[in-house]
PDB file of N, CA and C in Angstrom:
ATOM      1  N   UNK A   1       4.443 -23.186  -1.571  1.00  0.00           N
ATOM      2  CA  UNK A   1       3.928 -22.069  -2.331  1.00  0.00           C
ATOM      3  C   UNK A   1       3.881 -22.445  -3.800  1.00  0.00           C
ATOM      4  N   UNK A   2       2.725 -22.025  -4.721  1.00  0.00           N
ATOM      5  CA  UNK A   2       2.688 -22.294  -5.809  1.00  0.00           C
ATOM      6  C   UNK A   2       2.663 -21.018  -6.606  1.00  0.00           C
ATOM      7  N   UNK A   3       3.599 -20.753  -7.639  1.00  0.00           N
ATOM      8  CA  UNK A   3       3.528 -19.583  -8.659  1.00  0.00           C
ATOM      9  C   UNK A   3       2.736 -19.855  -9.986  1.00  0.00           C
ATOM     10  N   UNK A   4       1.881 -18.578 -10.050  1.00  0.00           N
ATOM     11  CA  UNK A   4       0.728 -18.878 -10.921  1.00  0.00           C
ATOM     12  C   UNK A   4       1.846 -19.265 -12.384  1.00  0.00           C
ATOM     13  N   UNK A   5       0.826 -20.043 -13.255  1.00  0.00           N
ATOM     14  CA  UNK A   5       1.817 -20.501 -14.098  1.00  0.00           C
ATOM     15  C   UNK A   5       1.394 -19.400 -15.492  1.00  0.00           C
ATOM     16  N   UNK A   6       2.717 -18.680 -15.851  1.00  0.00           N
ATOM     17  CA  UNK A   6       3.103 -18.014 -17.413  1.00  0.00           C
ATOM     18  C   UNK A   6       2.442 -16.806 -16.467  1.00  0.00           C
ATOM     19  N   UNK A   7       1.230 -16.356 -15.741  1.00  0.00           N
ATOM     20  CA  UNK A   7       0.975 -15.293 -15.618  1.00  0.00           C
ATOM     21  C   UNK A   7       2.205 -13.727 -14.862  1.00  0.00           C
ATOM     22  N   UNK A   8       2.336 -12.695 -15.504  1.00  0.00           N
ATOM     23  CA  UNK A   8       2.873 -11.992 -14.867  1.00  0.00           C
ATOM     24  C   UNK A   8       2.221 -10.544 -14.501  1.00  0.00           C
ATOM     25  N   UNK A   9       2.401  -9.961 -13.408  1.00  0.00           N
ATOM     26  CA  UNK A   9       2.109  -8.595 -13.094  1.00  0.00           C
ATOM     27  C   UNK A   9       2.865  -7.549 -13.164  1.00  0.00           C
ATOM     28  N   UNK A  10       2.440  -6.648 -13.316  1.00  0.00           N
ATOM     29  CA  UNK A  10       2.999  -5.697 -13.911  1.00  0.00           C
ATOM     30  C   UNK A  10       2.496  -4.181 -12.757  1.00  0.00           C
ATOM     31  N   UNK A  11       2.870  -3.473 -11.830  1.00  0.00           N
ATOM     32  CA  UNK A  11       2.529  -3.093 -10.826  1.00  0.00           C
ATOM     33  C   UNK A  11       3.587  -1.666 -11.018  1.00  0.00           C
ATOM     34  N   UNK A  12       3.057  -0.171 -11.571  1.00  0.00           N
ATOM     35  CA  UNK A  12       3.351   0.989 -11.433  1.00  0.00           C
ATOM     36  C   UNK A  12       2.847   2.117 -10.486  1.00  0.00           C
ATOM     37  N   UNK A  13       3.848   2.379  -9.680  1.00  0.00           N
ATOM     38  CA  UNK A  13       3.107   3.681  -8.869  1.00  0.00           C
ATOM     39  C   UNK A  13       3.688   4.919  -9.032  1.00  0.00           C
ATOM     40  N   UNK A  14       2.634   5.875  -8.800  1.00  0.00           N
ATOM     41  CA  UNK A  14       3.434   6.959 -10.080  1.00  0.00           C
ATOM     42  C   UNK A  14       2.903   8.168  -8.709  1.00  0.00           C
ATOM     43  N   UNK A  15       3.655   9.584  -8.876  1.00  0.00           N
ATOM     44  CA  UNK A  15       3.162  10.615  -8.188  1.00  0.00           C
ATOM     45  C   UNK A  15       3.269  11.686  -9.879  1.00  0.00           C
ATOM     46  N   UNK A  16       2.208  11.968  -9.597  1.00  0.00           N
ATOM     47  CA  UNK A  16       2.389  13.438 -11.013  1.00  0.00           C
ATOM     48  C   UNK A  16       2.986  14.363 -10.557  1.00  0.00           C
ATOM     49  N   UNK A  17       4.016  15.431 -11.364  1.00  0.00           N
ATOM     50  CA  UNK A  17       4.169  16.432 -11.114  1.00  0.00           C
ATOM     51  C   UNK A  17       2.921  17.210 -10.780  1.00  0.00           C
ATOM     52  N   UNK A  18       3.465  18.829  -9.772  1.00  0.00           N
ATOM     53  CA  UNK A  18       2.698  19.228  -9.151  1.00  0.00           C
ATOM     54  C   UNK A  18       1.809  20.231 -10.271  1.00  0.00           C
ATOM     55  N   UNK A  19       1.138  21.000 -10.218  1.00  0.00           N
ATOM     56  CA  UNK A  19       0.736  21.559 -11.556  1.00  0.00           C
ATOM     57  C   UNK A  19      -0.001  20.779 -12.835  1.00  0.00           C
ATOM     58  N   UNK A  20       0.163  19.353 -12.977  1.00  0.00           N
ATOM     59  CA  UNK A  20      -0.517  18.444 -13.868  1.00  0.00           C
ATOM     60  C   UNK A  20      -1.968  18.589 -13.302  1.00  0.00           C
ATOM     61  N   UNK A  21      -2.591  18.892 -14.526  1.00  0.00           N
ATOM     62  CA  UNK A  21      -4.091  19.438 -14.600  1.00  0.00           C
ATOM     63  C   UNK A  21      -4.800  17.998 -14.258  1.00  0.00           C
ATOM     64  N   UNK A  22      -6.079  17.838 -13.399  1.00  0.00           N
ATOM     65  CA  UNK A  22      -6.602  16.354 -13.334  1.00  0.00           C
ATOM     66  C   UNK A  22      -7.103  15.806 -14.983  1.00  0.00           C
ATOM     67  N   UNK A  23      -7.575  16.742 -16.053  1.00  0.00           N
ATOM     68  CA  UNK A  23      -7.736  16.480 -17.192  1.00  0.00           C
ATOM     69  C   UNK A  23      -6.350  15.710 -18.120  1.00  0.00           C
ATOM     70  N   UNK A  24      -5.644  16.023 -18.029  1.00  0.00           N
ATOM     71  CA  UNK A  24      -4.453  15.470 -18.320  1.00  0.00           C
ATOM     72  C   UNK A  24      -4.115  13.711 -17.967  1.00  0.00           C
ATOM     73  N   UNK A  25      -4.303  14.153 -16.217  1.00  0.00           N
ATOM     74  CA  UNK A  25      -4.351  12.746 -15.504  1.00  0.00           C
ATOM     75  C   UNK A  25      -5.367  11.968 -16.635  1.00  0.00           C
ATOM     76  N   UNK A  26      -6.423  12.472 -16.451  1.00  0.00           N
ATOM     77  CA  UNK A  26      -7.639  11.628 -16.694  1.00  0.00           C
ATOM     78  C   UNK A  26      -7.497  10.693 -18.253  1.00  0.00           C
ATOM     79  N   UNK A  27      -6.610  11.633 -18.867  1.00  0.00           N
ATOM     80  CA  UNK A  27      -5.981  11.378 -20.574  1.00  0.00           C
ATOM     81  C   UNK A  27      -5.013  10.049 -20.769  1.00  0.00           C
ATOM     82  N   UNK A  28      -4.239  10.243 -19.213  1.00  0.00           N
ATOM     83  CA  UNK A  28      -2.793   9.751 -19.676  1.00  0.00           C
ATOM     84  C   UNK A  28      -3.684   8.574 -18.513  1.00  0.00           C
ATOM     85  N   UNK A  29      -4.328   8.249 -18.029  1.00  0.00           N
ATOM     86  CA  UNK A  29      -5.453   7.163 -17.859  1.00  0.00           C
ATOM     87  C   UNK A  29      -5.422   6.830 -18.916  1.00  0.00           C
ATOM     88  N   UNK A  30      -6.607   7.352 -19.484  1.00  0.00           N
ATOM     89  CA  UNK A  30      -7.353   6.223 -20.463  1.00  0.00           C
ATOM     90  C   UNK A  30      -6.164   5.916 -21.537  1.00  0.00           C
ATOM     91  N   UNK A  31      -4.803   6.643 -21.895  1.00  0.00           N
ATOM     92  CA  UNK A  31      -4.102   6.089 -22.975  1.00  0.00           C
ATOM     93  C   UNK A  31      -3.467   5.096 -22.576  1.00  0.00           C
ATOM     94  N   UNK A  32      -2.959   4.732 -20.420  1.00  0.00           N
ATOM     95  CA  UNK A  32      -2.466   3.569 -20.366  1.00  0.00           C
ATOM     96  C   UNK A  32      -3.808   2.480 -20.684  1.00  0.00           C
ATOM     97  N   UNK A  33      -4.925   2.668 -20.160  1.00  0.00           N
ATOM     98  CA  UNK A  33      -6.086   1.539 -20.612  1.00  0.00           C
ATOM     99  C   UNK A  33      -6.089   1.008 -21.624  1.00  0.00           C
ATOM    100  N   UNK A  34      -5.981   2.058 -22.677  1.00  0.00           N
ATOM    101  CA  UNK A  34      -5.930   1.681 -24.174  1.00  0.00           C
ATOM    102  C   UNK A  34      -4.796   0.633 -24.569  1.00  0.00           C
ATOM    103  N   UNK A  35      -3.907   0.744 -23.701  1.00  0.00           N
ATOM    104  CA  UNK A  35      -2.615  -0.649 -24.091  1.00  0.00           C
ATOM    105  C   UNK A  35      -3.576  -1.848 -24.610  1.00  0.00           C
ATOM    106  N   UNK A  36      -4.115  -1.949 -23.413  1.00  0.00           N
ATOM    107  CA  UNK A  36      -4.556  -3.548 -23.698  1.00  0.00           C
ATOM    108  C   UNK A  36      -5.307  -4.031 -24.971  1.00  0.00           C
ATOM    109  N   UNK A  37      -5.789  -2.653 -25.866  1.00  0.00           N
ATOM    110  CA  UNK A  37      -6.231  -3.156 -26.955  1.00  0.00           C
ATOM    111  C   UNK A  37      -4.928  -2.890 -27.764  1.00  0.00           C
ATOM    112  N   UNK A  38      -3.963  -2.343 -27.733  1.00  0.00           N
ATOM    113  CA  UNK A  38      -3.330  -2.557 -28.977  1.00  0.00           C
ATOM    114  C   UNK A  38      -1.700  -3.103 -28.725  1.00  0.00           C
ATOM    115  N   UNK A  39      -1.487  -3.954 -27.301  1.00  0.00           N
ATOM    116  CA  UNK A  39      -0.557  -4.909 -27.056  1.00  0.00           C
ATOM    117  C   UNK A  39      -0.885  -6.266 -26.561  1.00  0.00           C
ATOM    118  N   UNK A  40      -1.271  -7.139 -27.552  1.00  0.00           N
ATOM    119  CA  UNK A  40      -2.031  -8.177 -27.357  1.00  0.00           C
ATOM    120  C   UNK A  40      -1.789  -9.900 -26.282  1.00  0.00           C
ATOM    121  N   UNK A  41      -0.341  -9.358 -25.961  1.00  0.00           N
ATOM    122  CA  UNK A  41       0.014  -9.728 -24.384  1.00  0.00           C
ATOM    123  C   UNK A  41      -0.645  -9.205 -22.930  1.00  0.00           C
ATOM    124  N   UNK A  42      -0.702  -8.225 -23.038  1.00  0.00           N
ATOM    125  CA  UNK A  42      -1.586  -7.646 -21.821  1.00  0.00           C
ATOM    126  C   UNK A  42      -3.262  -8.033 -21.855  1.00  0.00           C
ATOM    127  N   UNK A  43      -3.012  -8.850 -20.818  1.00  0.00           N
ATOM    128  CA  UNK A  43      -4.622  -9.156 -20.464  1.00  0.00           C
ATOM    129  C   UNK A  43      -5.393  -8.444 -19.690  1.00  0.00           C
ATOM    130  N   UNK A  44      -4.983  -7.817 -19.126  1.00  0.00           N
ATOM    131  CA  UNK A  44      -5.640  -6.541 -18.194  1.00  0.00           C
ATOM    132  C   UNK A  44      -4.895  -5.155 -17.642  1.00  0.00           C
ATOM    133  N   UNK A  45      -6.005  -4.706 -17.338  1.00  0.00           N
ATOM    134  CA  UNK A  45      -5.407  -3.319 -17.094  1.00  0.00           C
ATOM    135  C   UNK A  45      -6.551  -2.802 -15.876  1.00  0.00           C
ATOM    136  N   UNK A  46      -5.872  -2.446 -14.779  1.00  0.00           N
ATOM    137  CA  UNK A  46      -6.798  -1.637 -13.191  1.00  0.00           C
ATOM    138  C   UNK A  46      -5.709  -0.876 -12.823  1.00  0.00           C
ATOM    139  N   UNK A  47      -6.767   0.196 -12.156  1.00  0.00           N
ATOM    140  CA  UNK A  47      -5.987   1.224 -11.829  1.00  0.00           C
ATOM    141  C   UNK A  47      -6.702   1.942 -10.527  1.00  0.00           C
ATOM    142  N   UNK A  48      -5.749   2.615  -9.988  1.00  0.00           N
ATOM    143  CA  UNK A  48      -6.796   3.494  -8.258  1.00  0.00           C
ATOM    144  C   UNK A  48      -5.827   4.375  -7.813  1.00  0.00           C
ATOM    145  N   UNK A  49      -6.503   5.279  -6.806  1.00  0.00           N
ATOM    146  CA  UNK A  49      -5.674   6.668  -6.125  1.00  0.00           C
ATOM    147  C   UNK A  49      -5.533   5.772  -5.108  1.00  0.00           C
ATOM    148  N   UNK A  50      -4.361   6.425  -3.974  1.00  0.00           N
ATOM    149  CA  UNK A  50      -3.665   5.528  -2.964  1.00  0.00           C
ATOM    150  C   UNK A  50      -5.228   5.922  -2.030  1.00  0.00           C
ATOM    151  N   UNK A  51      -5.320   5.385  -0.972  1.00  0.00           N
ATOM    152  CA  UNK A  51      -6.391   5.333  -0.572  1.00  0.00           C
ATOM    153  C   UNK A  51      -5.661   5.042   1.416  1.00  0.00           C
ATOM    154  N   UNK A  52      -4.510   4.493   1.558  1.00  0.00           N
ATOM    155  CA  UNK A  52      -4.245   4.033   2.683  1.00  0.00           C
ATOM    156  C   UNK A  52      -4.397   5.184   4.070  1.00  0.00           C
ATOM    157  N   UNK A  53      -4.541   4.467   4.921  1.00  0.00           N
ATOM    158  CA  UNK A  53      -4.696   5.760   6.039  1.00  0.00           C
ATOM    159  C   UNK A  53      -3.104   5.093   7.000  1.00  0.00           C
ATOM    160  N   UNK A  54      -2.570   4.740   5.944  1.00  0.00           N
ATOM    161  CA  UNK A  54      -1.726   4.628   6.938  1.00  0.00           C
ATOM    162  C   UNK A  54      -0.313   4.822   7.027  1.00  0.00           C
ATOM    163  N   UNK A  55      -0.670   6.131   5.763  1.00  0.00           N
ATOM    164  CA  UNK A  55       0.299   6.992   5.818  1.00  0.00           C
ATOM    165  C   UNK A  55       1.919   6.540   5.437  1.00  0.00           C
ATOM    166  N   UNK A  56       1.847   5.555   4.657  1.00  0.00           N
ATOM    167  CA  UNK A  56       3.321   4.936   4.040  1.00  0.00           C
ATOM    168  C   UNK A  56       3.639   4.813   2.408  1.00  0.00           C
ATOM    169  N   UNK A  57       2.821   6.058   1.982  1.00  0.00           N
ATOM    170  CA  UNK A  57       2.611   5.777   0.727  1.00  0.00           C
ATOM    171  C   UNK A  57       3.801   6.430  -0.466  1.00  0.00           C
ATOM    172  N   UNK A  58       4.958   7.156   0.605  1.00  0.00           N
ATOM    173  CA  UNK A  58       6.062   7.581   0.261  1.00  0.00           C
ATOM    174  C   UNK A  58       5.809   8.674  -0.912  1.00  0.00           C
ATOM    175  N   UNK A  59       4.505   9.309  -0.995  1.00  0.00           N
ATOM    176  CA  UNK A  59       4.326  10.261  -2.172  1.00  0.00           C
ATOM    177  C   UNK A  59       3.601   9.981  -3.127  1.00  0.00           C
ATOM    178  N   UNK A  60       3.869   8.483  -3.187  1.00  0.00           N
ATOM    179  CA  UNK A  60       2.697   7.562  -4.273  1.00  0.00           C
ATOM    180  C   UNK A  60       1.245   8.035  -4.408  1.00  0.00           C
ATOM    181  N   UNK A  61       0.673   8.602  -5.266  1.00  0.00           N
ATOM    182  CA  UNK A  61      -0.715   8.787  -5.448  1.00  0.00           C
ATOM    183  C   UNK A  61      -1.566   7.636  -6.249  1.00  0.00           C
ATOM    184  N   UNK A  62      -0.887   6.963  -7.189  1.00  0.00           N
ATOM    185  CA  UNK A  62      -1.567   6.293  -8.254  1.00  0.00           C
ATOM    186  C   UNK A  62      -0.849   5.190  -8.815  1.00  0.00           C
ATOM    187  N   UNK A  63      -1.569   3.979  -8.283  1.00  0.00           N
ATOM    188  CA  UNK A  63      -1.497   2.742  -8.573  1.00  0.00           C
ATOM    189  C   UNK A  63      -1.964   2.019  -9.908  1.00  0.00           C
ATOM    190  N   UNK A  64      -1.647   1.604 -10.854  1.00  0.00           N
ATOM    191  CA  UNK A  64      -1.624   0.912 -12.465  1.00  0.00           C
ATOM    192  C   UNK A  64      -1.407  -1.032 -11.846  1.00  0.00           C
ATOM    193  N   UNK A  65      -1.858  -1.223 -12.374  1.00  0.00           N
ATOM    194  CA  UNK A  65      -1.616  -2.843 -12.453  1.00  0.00           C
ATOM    195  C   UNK A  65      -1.955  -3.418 -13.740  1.00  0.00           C
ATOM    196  N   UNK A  66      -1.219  -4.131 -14.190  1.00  0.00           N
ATOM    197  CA  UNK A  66      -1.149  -4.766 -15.748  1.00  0.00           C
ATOM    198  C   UNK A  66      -1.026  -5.969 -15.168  1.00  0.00           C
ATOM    199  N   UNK A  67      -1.777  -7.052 -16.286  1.00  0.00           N
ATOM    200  CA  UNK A  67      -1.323  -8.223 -16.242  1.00  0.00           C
ATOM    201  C   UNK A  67      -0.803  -8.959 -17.470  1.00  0.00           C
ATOM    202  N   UNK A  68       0.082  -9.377 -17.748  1.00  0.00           N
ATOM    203  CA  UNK A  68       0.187 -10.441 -19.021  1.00  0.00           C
ATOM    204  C   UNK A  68       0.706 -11.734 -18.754  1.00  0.00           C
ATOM    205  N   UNK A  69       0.558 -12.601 -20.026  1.00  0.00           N
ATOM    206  CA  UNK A  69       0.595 -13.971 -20.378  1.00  0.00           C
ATOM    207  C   UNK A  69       1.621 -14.491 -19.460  1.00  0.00           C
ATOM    208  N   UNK A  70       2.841 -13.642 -20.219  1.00  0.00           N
ATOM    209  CA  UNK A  70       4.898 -14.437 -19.377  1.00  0.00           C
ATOM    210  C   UNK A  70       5.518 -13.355 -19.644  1.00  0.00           C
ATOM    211  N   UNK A  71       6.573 -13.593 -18.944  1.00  0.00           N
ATOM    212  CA  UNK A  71       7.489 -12.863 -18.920  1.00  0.00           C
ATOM    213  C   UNK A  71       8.002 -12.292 -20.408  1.00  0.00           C
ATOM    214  N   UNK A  72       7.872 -13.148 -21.473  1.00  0.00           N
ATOM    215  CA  UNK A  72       7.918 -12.550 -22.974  1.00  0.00           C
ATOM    216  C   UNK A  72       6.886 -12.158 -22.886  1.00  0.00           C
ATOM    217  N   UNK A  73       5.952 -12.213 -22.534  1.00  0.00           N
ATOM    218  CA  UNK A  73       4.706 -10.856 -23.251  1.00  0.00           C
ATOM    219  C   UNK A  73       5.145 -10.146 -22.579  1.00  0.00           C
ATOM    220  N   UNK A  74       5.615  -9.998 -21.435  1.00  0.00           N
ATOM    221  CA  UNK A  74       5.710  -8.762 -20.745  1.00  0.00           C
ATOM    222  C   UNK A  74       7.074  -7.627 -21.348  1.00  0.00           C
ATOM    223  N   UNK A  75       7.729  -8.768 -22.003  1.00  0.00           N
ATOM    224  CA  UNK A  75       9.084  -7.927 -22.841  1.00  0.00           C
ATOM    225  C   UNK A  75       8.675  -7.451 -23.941  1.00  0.00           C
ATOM    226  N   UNK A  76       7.352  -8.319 -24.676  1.00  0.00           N
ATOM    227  CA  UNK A  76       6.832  -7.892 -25.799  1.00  0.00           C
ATOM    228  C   UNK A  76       6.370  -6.122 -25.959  1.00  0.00           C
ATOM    229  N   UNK A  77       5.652  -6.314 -24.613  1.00  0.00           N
ATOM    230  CA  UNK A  77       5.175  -4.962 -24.092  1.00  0.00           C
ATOM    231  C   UNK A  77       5.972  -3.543 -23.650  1.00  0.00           C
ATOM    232  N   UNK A  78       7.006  -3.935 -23.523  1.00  0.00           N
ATOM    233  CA  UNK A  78       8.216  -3.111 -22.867  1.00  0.00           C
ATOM    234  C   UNK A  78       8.830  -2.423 -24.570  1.00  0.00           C
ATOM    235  N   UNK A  79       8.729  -3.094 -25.568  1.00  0.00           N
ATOM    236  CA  UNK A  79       9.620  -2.454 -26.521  1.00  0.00           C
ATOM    237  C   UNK A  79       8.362  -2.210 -27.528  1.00  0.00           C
ATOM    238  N   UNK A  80       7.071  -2.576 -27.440  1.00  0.00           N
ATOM    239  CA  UNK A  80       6.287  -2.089 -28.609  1.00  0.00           C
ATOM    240  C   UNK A  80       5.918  -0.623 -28.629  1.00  0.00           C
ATOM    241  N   UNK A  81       6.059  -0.654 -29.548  1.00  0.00           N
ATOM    242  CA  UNK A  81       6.061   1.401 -30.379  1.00  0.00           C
ATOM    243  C   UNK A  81       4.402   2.012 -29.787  1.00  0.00           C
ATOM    244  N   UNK A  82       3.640   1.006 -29.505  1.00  0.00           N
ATOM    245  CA  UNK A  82       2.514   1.951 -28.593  1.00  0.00           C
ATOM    246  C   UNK A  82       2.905   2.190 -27.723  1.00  0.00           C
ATOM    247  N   UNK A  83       3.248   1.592 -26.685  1.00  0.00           N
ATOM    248  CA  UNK A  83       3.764   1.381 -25.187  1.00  0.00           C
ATOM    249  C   UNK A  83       4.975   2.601 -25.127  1.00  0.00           C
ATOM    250  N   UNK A  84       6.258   1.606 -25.857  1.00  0.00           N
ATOM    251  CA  UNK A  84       7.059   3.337 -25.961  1.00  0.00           C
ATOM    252  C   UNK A  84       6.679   4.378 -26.139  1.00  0.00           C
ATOM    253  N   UNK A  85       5.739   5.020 -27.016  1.00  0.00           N
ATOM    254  CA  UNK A  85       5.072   6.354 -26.984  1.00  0.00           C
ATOM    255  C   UNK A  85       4.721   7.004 -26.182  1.00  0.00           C
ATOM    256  N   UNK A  86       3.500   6.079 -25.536  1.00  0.00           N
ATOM    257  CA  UNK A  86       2.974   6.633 -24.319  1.00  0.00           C
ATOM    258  C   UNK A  86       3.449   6.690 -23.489  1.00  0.00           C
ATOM    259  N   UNK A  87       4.785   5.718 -22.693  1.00  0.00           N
ATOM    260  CA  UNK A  87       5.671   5.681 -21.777  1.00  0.00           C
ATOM    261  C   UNK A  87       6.464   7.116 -22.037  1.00  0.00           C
ATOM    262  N   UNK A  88       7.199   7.743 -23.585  1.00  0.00           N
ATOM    263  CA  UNK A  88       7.392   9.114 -23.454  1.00  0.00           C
ATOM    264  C   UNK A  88       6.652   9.840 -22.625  1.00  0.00           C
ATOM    265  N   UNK A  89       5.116  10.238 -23.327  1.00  0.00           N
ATOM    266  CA  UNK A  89       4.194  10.959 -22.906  1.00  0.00           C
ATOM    267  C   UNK A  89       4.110  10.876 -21.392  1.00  0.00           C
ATOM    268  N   UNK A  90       3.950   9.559 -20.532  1.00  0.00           N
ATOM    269  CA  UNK A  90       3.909   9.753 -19.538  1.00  0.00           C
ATOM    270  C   UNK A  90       4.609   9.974 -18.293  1.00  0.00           C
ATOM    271  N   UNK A  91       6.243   9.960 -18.774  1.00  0.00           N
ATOM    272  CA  UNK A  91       7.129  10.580 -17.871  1.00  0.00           C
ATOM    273  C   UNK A  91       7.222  11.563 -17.609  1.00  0.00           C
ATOM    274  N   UNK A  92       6.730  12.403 -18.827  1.00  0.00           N
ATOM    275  CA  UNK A  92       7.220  13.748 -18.576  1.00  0.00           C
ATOM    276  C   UNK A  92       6.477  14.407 -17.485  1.00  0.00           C
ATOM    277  N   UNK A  93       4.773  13.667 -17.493  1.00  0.00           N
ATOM    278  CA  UNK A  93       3.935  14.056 -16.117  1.00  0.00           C
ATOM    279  C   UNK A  93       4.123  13.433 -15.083  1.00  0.00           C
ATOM    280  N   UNK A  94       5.235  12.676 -15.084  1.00  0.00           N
ATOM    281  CA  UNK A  94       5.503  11.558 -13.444  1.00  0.00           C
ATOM    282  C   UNK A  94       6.454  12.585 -12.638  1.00  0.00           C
ATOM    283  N   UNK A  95       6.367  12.930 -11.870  1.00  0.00           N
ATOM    284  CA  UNK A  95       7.212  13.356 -11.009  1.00  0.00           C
ATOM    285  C   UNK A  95       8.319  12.104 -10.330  1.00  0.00           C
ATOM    286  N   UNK A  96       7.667  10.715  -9.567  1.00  0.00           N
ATOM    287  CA  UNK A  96       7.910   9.563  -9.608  1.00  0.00           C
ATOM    288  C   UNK A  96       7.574   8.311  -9.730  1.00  0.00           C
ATOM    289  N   UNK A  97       8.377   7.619 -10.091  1.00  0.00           N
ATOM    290  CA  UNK A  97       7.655   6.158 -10.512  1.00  0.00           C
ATOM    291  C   UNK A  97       8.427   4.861 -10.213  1.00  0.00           C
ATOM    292  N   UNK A  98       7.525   4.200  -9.408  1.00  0.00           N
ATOM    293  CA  UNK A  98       8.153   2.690  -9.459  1.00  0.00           C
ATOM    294  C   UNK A  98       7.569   1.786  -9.847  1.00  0.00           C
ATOM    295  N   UNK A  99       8.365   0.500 -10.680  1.00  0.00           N
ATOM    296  CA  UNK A  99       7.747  -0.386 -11.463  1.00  0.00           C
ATOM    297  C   UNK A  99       7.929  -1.783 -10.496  1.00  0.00           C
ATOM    298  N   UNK A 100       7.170  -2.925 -10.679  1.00  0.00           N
ATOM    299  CA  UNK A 100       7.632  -3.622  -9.966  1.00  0.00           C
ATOM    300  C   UNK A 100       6.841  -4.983 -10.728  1.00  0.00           C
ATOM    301  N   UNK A 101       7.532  -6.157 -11.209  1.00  0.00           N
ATOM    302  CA  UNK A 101       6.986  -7.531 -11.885  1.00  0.00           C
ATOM    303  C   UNK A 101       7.187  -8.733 -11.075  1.00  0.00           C
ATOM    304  N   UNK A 102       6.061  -8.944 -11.135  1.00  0.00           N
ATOM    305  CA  UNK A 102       6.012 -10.212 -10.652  1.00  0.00           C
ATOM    306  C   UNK A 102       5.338 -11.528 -10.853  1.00  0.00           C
ATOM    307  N   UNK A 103       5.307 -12.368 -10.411  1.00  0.00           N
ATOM    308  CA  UNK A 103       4.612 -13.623 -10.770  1.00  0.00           C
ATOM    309  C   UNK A 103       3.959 -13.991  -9.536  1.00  0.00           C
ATOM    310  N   UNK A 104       2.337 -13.803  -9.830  1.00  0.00           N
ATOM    311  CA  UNK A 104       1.341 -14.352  -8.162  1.00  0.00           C
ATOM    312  C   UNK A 104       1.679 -15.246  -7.998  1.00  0.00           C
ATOM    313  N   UNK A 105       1.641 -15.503  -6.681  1.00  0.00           N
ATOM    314  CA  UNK A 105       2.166 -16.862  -5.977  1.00  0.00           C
ATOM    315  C   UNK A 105       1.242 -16.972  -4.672  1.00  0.00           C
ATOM    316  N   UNK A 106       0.406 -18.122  -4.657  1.00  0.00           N
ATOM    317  CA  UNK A 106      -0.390 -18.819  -3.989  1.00  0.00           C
ATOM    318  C   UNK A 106       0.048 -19.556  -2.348  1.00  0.00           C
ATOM    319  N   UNK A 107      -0.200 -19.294  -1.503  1.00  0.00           N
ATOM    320  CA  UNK A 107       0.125 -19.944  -0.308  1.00  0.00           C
ATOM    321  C   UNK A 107      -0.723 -21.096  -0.077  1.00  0.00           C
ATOM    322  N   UNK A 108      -0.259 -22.697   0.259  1.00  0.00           N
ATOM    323  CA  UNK A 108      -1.169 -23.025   0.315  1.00  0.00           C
ATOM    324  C   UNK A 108      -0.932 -24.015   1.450  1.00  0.00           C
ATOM    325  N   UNK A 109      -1.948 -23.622   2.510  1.00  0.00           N
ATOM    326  CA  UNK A 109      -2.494 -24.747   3.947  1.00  0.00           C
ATOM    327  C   UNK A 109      -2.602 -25.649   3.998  1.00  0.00           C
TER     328      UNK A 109
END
């Protein structure tokens, strides 16, 4: 197995509290999108509603995926004053959330 090299992921699944207006959602969207222009470690940013039919999604509605450089960008990202902000802002609409980092890793035949 080969681990992609310096790249890391960054993988949040979130359920909103019940009552959070979809306009809101749609806000606290585009302000995680907006990271990537103003934390210059993060190379990307995708996002989607759970979609599975197979029913294991433990409550999870909404999937975030970040990517950055290394594991220091990814710490870079964790303590910068944009990121903290919006990370306020967006707990208070999470009902739950799990984070999960990792480094892709390649199988190879």
């Amino acid at each position: 197995m080969e681990e992609a090299k310096g790249l890391v992921k960054h993988i949040v699944l979130v359920r909103f509290k019940d009552g959070t207006a979809q306009e809101e959602i749609d806000q606290l969207i585009k302000g995680y999108a907006n990271l990537v222009n103003l934390v210059e470690p993060m190379k990307s940013f995708h996002w989607g509603n759970d979609i599975s039919i197979e029913n294991l999604h433990q409550g999870f509605t909404h999937v975030f995926e970040s990517t950055f450089e290394s594991t220091e960008g990814l710490a870079e990202y964790v303590t910068h004053p944009a990121h903290v902000e919006f990370a306020n802002l967006f707990i208070t609409k999470s009902e739950k959330v799990l984070a999960i980092d990792y480094k892709p890793t390649t199988v190879r035949i």
